[in-house]
PDB file of N, CA and C in Angstrom:
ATOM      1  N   UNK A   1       0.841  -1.158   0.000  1.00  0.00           N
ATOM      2  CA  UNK A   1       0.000   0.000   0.000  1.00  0.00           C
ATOM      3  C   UNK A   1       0.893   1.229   0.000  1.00  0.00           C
ATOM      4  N   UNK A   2       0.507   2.224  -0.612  1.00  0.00           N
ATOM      5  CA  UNK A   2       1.045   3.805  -0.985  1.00  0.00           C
ATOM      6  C   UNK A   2      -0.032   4.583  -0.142  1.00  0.00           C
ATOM      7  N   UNK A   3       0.484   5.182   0.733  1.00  0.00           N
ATOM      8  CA  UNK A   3      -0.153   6.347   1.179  1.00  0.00           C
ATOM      9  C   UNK A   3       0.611   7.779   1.589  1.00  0.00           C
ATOM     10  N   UNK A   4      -0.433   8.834   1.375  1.00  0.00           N
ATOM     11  CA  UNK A   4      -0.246  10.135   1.576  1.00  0.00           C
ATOM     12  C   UNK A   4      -1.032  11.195   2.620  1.00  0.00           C
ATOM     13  N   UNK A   5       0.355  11.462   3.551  1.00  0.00           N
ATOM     14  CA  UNK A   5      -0.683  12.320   4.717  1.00  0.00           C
ATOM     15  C   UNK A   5      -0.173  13.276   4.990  1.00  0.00           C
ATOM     16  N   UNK A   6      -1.213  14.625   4.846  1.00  0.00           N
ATOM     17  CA  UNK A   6      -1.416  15.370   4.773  1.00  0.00           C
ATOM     18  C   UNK A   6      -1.723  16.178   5.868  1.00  0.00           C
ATOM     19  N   UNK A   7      -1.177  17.368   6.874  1.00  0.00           N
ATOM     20  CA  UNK A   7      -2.213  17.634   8.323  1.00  0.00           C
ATOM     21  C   UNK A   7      -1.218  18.899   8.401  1.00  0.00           C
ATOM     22  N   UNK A   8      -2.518  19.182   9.014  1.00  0.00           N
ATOM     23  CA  UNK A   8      -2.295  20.826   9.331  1.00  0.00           C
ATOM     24  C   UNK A   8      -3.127  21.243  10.549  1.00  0.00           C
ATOM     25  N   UNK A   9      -2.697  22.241  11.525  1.00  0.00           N
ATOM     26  CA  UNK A   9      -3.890  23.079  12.526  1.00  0.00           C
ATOM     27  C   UNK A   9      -3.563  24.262  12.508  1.00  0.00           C
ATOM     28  N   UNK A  10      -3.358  24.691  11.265  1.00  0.00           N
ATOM     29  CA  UNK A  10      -3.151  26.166  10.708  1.00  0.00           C
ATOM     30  C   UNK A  10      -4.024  26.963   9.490  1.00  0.00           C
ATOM     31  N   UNK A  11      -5.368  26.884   9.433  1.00  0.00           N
ATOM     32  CA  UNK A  11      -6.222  27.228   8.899  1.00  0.00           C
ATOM     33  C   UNK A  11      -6.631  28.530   9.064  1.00  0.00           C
ATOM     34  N   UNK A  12      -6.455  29.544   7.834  1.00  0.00           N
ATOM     35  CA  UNK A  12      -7.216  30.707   8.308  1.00  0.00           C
ATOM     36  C   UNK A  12      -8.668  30.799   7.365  1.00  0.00           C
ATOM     37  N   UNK A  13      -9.769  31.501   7.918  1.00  0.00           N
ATOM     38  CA  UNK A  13      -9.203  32.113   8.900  1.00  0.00           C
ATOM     39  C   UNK A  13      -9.926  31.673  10.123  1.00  0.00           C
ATOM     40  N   UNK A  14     -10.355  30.492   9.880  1.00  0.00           N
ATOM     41  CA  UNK A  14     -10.933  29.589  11.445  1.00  0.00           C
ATOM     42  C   UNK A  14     -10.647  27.828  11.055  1.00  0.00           C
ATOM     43  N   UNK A  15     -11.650  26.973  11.856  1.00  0.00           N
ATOM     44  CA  UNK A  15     -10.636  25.635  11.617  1.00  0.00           C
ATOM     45  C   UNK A  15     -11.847  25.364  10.319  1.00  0.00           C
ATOM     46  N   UNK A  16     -11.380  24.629   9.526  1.00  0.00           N
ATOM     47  CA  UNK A  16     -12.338  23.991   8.234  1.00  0.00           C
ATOM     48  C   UNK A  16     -12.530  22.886   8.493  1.00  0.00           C
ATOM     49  N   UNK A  17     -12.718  22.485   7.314  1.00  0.00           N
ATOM     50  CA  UNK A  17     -13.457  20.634   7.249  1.00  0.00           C
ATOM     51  C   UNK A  17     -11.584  19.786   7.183  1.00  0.00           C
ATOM     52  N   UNK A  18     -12.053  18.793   8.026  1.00  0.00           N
ATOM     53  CA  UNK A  18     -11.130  17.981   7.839  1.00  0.00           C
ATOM     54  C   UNK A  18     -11.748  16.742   7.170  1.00  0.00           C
ATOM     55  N   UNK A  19     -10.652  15.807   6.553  1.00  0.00           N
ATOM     56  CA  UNK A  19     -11.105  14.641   6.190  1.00  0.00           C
ATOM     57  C   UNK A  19     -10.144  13.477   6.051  1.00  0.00           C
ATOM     58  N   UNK A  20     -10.790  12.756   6.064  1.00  0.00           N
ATOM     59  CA  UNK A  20      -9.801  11.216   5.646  1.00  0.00           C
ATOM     60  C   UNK A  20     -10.406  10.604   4.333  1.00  0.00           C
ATOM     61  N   UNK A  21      -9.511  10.504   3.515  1.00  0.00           N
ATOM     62  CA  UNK A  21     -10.227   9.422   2.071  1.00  0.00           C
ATOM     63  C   UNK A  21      -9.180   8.042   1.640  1.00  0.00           C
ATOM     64  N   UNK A  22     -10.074   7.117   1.969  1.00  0.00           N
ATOM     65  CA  UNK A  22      -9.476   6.164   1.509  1.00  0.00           C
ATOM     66  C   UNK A  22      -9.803   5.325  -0.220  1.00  0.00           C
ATOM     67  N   UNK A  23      -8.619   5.479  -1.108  1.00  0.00           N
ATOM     68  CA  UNK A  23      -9.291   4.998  -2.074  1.00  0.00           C
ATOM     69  C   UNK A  23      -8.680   3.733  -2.669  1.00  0.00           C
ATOM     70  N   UNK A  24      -9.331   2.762  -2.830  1.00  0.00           N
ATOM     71  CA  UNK A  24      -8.765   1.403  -3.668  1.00  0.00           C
ATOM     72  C   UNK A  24      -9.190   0.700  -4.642  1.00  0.00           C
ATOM     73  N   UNK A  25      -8.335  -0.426  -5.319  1.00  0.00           N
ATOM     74  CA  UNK A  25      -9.336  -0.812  -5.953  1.00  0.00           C
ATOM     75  C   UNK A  25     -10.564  -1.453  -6.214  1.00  0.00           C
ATOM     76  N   UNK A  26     -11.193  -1.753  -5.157  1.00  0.00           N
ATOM     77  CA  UNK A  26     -12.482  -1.883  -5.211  1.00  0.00           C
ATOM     78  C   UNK A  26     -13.173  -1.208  -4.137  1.00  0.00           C
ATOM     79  N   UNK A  27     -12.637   0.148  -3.627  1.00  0.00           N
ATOM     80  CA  UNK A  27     -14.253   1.002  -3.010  1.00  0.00           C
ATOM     81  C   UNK A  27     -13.283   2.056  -2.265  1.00  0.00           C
ATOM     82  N   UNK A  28     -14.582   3.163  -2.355  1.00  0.00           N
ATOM     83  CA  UNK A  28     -13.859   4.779  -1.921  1.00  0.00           C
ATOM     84  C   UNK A  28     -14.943   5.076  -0.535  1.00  0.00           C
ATOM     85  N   UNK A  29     -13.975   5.342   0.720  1.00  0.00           N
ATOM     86  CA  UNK A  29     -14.619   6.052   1.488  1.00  0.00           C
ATOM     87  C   UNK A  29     -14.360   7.256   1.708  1.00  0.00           C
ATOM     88  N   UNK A  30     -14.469   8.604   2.009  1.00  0.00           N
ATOM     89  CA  UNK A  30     -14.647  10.006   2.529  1.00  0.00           C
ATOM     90  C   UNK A  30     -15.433  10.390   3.383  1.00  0.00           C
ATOM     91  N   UNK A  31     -14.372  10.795   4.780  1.00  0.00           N
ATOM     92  CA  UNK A  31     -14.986  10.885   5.781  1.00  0.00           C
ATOM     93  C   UNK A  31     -14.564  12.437   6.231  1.00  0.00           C
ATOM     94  N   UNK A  32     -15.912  13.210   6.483  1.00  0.00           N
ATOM     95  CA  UNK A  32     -15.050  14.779   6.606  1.00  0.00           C
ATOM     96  C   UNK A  32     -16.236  15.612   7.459  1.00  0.00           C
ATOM     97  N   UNK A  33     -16.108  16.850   7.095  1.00  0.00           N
ATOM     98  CA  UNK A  33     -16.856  17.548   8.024  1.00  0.00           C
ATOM     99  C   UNK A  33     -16.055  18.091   9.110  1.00  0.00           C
ATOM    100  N   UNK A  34     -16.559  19.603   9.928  1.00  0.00           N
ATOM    101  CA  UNK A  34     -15.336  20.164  10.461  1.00  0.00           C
ATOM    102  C   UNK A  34     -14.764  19.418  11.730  1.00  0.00           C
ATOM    103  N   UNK A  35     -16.543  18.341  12.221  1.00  0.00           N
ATOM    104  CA  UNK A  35     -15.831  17.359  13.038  1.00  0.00           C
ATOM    105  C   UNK A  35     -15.648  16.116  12.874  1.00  0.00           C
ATOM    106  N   UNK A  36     -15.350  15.083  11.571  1.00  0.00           N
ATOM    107  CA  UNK A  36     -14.681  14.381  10.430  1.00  0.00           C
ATOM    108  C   UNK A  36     -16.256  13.475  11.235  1.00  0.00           C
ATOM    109  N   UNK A  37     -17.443  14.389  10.895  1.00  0.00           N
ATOM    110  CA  UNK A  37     -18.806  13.744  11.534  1.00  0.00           C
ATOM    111  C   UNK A  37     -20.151  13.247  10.001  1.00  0.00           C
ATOM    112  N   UNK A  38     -19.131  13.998   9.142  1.00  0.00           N
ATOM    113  CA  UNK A  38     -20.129  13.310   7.971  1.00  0.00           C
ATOM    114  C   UNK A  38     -19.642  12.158   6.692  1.00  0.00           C
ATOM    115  N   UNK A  39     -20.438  11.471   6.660  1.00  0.00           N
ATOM    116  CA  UNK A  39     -19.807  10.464   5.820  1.00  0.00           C
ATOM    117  C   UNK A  39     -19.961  10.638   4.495  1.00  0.00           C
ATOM    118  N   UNK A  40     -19.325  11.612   3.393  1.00  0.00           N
ATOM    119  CA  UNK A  40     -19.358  11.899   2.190  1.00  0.00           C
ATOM    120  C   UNK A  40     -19.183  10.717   1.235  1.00  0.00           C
ATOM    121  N   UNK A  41     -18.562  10.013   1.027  1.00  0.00           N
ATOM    122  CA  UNK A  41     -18.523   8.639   0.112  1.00  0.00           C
ATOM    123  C   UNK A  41     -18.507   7.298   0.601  1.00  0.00           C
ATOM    124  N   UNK A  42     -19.402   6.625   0.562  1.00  0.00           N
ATOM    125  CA  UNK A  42     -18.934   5.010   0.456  1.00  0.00           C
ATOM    126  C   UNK A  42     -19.608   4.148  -0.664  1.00  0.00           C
ATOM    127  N   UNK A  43     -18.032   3.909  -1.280  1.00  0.00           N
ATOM    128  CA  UNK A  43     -19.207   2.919  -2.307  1.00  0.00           C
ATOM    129  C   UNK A  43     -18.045   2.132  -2.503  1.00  0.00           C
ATOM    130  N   UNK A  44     -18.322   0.835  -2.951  1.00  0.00           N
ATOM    131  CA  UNK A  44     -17.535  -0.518  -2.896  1.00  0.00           C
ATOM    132  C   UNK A  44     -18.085  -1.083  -4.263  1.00  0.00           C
ATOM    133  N   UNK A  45     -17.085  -2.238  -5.024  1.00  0.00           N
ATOM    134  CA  UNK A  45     -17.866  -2.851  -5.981  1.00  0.00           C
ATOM    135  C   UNK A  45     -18.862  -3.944  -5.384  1.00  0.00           C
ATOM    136  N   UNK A  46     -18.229  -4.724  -4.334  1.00  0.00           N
ATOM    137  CA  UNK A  46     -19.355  -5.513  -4.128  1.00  0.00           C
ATOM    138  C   UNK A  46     -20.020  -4.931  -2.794  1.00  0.00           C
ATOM    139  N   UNK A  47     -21.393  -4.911  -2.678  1.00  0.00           N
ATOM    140  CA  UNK A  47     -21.890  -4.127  -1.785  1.00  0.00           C
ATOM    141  C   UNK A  47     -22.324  -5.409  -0.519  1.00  0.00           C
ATOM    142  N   UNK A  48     -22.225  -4.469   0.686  1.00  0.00           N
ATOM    143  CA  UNK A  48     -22.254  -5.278   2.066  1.00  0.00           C
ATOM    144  C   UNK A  48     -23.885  -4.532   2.572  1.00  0.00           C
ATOM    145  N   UNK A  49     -24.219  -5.900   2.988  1.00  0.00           N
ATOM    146  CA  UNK A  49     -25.307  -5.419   4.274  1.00  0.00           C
ATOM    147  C   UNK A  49     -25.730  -4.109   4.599  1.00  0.00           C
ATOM    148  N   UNK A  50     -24.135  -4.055   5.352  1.00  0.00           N
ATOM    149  CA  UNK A  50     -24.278  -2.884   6.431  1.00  0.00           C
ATOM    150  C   UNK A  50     -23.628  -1.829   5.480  1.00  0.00           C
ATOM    151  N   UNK A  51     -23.953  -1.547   4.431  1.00  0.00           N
ATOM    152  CA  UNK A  51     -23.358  -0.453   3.592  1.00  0.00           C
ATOM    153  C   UNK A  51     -24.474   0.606   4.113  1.00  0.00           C
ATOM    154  N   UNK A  52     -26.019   0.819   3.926  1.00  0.00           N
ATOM    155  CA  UNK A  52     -26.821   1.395   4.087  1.00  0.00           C
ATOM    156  C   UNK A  52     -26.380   2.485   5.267  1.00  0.00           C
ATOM    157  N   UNK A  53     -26.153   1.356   6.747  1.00  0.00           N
ATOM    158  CA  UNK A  53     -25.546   2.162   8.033  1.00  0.00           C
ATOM    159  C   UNK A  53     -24.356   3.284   7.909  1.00  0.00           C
ATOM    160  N   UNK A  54     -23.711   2.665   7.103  1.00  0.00           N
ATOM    161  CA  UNK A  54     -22.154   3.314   7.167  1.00  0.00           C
ATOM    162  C   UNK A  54     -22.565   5.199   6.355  1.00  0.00           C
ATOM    163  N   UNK A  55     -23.745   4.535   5.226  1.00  0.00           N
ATOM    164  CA  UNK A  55     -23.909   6.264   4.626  1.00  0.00           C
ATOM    165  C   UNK A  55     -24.813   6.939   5.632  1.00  0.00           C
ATOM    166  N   UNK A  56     -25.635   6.529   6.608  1.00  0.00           N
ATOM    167  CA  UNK A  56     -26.264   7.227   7.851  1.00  0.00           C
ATOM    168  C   UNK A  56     -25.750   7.856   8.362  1.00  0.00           C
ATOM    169  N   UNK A  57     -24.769   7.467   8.849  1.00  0.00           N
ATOM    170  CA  UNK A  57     -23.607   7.622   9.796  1.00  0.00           C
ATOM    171  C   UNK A  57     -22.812   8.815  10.337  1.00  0.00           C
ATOM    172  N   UNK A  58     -23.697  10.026   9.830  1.00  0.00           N
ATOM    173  CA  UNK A  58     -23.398  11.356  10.034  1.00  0.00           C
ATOM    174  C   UNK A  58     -24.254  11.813  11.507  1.00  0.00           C
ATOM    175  N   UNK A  59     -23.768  12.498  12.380  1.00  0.00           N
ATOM    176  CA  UNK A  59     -23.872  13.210  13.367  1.00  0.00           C
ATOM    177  C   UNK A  59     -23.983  15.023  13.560  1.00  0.00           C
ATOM    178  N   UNK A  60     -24.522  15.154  14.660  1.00  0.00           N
ATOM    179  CA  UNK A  60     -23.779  16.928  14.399  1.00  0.00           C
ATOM    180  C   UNK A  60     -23.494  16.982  16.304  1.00  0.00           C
ATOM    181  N   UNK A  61     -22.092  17.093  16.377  1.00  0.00           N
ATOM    182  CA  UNK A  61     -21.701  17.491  17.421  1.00  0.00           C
ATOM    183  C   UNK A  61     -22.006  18.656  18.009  1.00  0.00           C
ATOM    184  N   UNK A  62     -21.985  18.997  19.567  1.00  0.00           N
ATOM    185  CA  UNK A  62     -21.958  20.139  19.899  1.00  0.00           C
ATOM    186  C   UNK A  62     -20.933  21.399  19.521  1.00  0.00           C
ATOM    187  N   UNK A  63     -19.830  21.292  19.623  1.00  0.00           N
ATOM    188  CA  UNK A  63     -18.492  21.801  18.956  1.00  0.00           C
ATOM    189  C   UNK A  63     -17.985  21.493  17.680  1.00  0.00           C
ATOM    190  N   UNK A  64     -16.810  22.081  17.431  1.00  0.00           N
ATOM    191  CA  UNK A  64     -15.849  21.429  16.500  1.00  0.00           C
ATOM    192  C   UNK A  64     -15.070  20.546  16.476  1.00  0.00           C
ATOM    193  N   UNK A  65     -14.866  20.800  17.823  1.00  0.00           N
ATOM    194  CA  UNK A  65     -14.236  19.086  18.879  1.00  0.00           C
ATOM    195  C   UNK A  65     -14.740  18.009  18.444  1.00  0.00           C
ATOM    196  N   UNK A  66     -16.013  18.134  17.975  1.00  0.00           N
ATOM    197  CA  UNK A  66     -16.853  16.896  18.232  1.00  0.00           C
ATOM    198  C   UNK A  66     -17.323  16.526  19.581  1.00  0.00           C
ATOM    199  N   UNK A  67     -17.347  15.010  19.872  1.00  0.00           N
ATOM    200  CA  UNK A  67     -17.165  14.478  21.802  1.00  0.00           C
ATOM    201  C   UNK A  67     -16.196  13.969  22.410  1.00  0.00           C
ATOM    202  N   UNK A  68     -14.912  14.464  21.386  1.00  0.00           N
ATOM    203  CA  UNK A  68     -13.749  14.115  21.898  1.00  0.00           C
ATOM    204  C   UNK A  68     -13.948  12.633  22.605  1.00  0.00           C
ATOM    205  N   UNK A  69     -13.050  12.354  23.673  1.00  0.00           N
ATOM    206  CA  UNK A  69     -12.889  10.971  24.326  1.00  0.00           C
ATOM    207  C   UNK A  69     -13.777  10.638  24.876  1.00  0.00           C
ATOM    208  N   UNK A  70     -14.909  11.102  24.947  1.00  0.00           N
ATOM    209  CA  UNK A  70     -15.815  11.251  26.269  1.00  0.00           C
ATOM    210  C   UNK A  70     -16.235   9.587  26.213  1.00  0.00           C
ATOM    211  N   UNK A  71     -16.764   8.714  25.170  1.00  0.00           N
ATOM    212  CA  UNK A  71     -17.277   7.746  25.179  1.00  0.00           C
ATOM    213  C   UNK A  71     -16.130   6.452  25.527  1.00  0.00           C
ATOM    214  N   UNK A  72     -14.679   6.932  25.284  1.00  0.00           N
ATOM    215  CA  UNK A  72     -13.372   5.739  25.437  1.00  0.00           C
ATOM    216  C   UNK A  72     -13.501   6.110  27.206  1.00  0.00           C
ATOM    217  N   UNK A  73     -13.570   7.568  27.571  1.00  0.00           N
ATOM    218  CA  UNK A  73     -13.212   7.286  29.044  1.00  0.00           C
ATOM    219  C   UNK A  73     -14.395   6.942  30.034  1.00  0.00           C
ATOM    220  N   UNK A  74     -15.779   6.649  29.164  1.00  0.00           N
ATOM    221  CA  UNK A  74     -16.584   5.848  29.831  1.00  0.00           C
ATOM    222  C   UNK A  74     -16.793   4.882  29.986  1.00  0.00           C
ATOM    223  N   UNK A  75     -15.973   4.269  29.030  1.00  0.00           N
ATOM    224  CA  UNK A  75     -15.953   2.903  28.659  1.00  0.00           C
ATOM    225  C   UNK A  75     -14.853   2.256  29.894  1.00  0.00           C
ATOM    226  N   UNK A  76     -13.984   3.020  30.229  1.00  0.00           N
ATOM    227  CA  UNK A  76     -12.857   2.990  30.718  1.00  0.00           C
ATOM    228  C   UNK A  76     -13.119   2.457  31.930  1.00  0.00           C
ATOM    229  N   UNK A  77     -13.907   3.622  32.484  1.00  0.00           N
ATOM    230  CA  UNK A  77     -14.370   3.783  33.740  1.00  0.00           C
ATOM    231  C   UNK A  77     -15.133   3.029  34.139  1.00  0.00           C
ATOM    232  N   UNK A  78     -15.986   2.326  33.282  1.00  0.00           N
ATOM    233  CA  UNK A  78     -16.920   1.164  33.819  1.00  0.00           C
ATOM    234  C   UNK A  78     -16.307  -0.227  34.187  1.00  0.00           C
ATOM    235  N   UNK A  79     -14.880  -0.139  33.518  1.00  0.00           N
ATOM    236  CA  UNK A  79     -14.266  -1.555  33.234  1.00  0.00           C
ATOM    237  C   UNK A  79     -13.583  -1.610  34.115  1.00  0.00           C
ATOM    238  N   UNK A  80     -12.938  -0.250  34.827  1.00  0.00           N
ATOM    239  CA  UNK A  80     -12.505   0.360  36.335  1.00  0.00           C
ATOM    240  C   UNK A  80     -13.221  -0.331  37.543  1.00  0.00           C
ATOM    241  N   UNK A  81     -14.372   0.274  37.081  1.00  0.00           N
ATOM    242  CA  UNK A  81     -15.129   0.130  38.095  1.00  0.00           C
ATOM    243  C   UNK A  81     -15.861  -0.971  38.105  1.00  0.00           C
ATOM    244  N   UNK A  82     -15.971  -1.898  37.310  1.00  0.00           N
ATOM    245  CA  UNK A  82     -16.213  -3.371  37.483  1.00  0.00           C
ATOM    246  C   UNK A  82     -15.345  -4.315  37.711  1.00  0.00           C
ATOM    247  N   UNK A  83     -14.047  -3.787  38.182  1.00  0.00           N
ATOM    248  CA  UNK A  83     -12.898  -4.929  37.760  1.00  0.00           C
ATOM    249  C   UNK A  83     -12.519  -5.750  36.685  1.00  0.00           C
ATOM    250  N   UNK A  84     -13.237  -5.687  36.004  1.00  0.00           N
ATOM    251  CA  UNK A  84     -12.880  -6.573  34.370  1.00  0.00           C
ATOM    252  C   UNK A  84     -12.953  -6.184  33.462  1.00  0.00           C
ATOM    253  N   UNK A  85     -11.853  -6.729  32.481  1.00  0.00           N
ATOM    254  CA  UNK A  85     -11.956  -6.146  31.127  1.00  0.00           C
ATOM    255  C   UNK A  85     -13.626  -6.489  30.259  1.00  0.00           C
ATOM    256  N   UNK A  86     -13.824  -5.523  29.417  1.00  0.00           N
ATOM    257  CA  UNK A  86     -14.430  -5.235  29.277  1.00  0.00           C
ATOM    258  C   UNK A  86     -14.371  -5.271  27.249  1.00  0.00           C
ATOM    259  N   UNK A  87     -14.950  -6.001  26.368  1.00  0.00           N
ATOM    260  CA  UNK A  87     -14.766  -5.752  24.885  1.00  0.00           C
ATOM    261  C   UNK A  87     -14.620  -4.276  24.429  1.00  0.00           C
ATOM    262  N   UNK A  88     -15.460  -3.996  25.159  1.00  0.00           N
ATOM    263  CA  UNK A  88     -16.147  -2.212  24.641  1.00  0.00           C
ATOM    264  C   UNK A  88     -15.068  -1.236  24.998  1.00  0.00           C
ATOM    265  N   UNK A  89     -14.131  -1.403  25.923  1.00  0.00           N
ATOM    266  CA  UNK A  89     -13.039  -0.788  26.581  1.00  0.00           C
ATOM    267  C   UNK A  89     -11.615  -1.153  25.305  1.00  0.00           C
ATOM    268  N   UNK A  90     -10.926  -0.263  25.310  1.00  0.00           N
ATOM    269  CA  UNK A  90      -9.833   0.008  24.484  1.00  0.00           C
ATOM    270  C   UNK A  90      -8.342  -0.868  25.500  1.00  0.00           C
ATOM    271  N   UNK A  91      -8.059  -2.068  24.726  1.00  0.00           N
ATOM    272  CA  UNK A  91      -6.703  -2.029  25.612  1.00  0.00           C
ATOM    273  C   UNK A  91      -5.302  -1.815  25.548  1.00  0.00           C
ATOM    274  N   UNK A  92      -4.518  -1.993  26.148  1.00  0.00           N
ATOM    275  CA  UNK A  92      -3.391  -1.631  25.746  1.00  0.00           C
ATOM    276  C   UNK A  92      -2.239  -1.939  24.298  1.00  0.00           C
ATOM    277  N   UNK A  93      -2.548  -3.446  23.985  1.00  0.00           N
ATOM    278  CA  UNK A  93      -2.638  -3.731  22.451  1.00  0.00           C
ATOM    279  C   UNK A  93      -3.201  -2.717  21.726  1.00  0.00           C
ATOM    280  N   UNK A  94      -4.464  -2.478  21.720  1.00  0.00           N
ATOM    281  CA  UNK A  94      -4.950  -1.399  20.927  1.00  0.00           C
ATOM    282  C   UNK A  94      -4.793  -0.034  20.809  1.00  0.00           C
ATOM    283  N   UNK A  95      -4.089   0.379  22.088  1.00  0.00           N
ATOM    284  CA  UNK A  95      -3.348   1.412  22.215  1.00  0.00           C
ATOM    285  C   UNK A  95      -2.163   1.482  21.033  1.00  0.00           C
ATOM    286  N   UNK A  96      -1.504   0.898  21.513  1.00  0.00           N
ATOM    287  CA  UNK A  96       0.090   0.677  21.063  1.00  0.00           C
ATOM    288  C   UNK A  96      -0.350   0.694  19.565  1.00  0.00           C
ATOM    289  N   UNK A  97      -0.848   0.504  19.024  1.00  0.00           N
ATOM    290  CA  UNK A  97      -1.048   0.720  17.406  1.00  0.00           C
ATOM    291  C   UNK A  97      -0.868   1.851  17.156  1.00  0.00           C
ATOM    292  N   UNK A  98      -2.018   2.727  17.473  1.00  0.00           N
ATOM    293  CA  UNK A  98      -1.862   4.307  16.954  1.00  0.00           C
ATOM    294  C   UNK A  98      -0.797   4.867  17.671  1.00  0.00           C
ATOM    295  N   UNK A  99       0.418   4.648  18.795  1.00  0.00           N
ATOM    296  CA  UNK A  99       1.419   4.914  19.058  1.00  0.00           C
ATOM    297  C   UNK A  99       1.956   4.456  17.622  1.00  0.00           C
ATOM    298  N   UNK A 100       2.328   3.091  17.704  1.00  0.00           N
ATOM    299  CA  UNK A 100       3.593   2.683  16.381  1.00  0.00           C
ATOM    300  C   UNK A 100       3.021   3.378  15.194  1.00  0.00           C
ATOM    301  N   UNK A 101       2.167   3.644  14.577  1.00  0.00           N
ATOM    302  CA  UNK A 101       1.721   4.372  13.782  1.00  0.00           C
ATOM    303  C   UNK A 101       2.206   5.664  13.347  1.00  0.00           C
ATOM    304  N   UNK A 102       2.155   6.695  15.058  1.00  0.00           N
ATOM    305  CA  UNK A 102       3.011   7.773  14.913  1.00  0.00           C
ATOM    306  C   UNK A 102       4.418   7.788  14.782  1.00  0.00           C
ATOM    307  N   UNK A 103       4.772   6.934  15.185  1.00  0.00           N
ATOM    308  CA  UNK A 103       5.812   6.444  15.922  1.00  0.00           C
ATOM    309  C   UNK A 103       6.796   6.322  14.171  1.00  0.00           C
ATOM    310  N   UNK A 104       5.863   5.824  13.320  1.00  0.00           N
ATOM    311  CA  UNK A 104       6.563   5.427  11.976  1.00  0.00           C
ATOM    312  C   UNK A 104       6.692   6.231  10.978  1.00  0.00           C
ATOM    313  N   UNK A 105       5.396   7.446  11.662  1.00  0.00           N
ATOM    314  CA  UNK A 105       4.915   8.515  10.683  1.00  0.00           C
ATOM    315  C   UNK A 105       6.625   9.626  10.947  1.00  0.00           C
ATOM    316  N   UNK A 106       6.124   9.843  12.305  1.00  0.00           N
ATOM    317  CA  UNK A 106       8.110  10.909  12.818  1.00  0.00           C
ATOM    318  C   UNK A 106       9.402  10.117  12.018  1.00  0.00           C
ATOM    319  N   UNK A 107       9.270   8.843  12.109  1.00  0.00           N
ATOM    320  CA  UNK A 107      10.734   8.610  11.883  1.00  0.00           C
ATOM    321  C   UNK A 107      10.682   8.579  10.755  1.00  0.00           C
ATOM    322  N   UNK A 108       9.877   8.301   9.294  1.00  0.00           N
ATOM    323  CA  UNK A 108       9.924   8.198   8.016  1.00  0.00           C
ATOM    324  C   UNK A 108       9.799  10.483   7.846  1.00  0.00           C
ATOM    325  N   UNK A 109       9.580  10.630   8.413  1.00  0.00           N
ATOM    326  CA  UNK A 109       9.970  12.674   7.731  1.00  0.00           C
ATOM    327  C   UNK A 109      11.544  12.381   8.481  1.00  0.00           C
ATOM    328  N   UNK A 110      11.692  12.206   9.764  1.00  0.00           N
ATOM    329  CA  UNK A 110      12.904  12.072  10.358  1.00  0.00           C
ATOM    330  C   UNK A 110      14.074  11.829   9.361  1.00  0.00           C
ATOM    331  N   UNK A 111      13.996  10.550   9.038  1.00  0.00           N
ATOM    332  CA  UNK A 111      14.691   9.777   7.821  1.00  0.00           C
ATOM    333  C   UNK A 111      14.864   9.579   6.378  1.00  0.00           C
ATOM    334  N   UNK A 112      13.610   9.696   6.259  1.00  0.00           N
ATOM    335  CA  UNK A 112      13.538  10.411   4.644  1.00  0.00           C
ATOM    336  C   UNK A 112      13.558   8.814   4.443  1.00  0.00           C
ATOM    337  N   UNK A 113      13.174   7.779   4.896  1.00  0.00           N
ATOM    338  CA  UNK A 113      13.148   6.477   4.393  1.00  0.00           C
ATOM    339  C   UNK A 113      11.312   6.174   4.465  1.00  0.00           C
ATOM    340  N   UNK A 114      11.416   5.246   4.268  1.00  0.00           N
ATOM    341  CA  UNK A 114       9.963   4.518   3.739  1.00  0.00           C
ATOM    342  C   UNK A 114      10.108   3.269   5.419  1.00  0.00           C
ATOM    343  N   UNK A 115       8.692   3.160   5.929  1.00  0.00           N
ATOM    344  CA  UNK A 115       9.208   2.952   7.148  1.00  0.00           C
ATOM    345  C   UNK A 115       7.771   1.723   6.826  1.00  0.00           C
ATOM    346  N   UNK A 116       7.618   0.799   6.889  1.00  0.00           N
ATOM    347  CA  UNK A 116       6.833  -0.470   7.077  1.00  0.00           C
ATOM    348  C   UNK A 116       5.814  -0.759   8.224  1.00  0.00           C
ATOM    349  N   UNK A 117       4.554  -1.629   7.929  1.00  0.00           N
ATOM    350  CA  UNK A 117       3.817  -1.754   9.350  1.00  0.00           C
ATOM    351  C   UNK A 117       3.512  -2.750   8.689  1.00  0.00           C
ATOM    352  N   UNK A 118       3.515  -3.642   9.704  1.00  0.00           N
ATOM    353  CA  UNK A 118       3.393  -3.366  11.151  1.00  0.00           C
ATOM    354  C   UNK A 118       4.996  -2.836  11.508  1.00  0.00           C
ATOM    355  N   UNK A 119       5.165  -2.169  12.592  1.00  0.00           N
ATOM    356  CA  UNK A 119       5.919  -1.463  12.388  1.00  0.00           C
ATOM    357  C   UNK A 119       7.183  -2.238  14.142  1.00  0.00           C
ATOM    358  N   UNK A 120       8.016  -2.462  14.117  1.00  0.00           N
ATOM    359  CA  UNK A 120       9.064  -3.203  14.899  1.00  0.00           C
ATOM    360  C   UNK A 120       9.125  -2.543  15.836  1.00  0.00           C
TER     361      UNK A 120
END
């Protein structure tokens, strides 16, 4: 896979739409809006079930924030406060991804090399 990323929090002359687009060869999603809350494209060649849900799938937050963490640190907190893990709760495996992620994103501008994932 080839990818290109793009980011900024320097918008004038307030914050705009952000987005993520993923495109391949068989289906394009676009996900954007100023709080990445509307689902502008999904279409696939072969179509799923739950395709219908995924174009619903727009919200309108209170802010531009969106709801930020609010729903991971409830999740959190229940799994706290029940003593057990919990599916719905985020764990530390799943953490560590979007760490190595960044983690590959710094050192490939760092290096000027092409940096692999899963990532070592």
């Amino acid at each position: 896979m080839i990818g290109s990323l793009n980011l900024t929090c320097l918008n004038f002359p307030d914050d705009r739409e952000g987005s993520i687009v993923l495109l391949g060869d068989k289906g394009t999603v676009k996900i954007g809006g100023k709080s990445m809350n509307k689902m502008l494209e999904w279409e696939f060649a072969t179509p799923h079930p739950d395709d219908a849900l995924a174009r619903q799938a727009d919200y309108e937050p209170p802010t531009v924030y969106g709801f930020g963490h609010q729903e991971m640190y409830r999740r959190v907190g229940m799994t706290l406060r029940r003593g057990e893990q919990s599916e719905a709760a985020p764990d530390g495996h799943e953490g560590r991804k979007s760490v190595l992620l960044l983690d590959g994103l710094y050192r490939s501008n760092r290096t000027g090399e092409i940096v692999r994932f899963p990532a070592a």
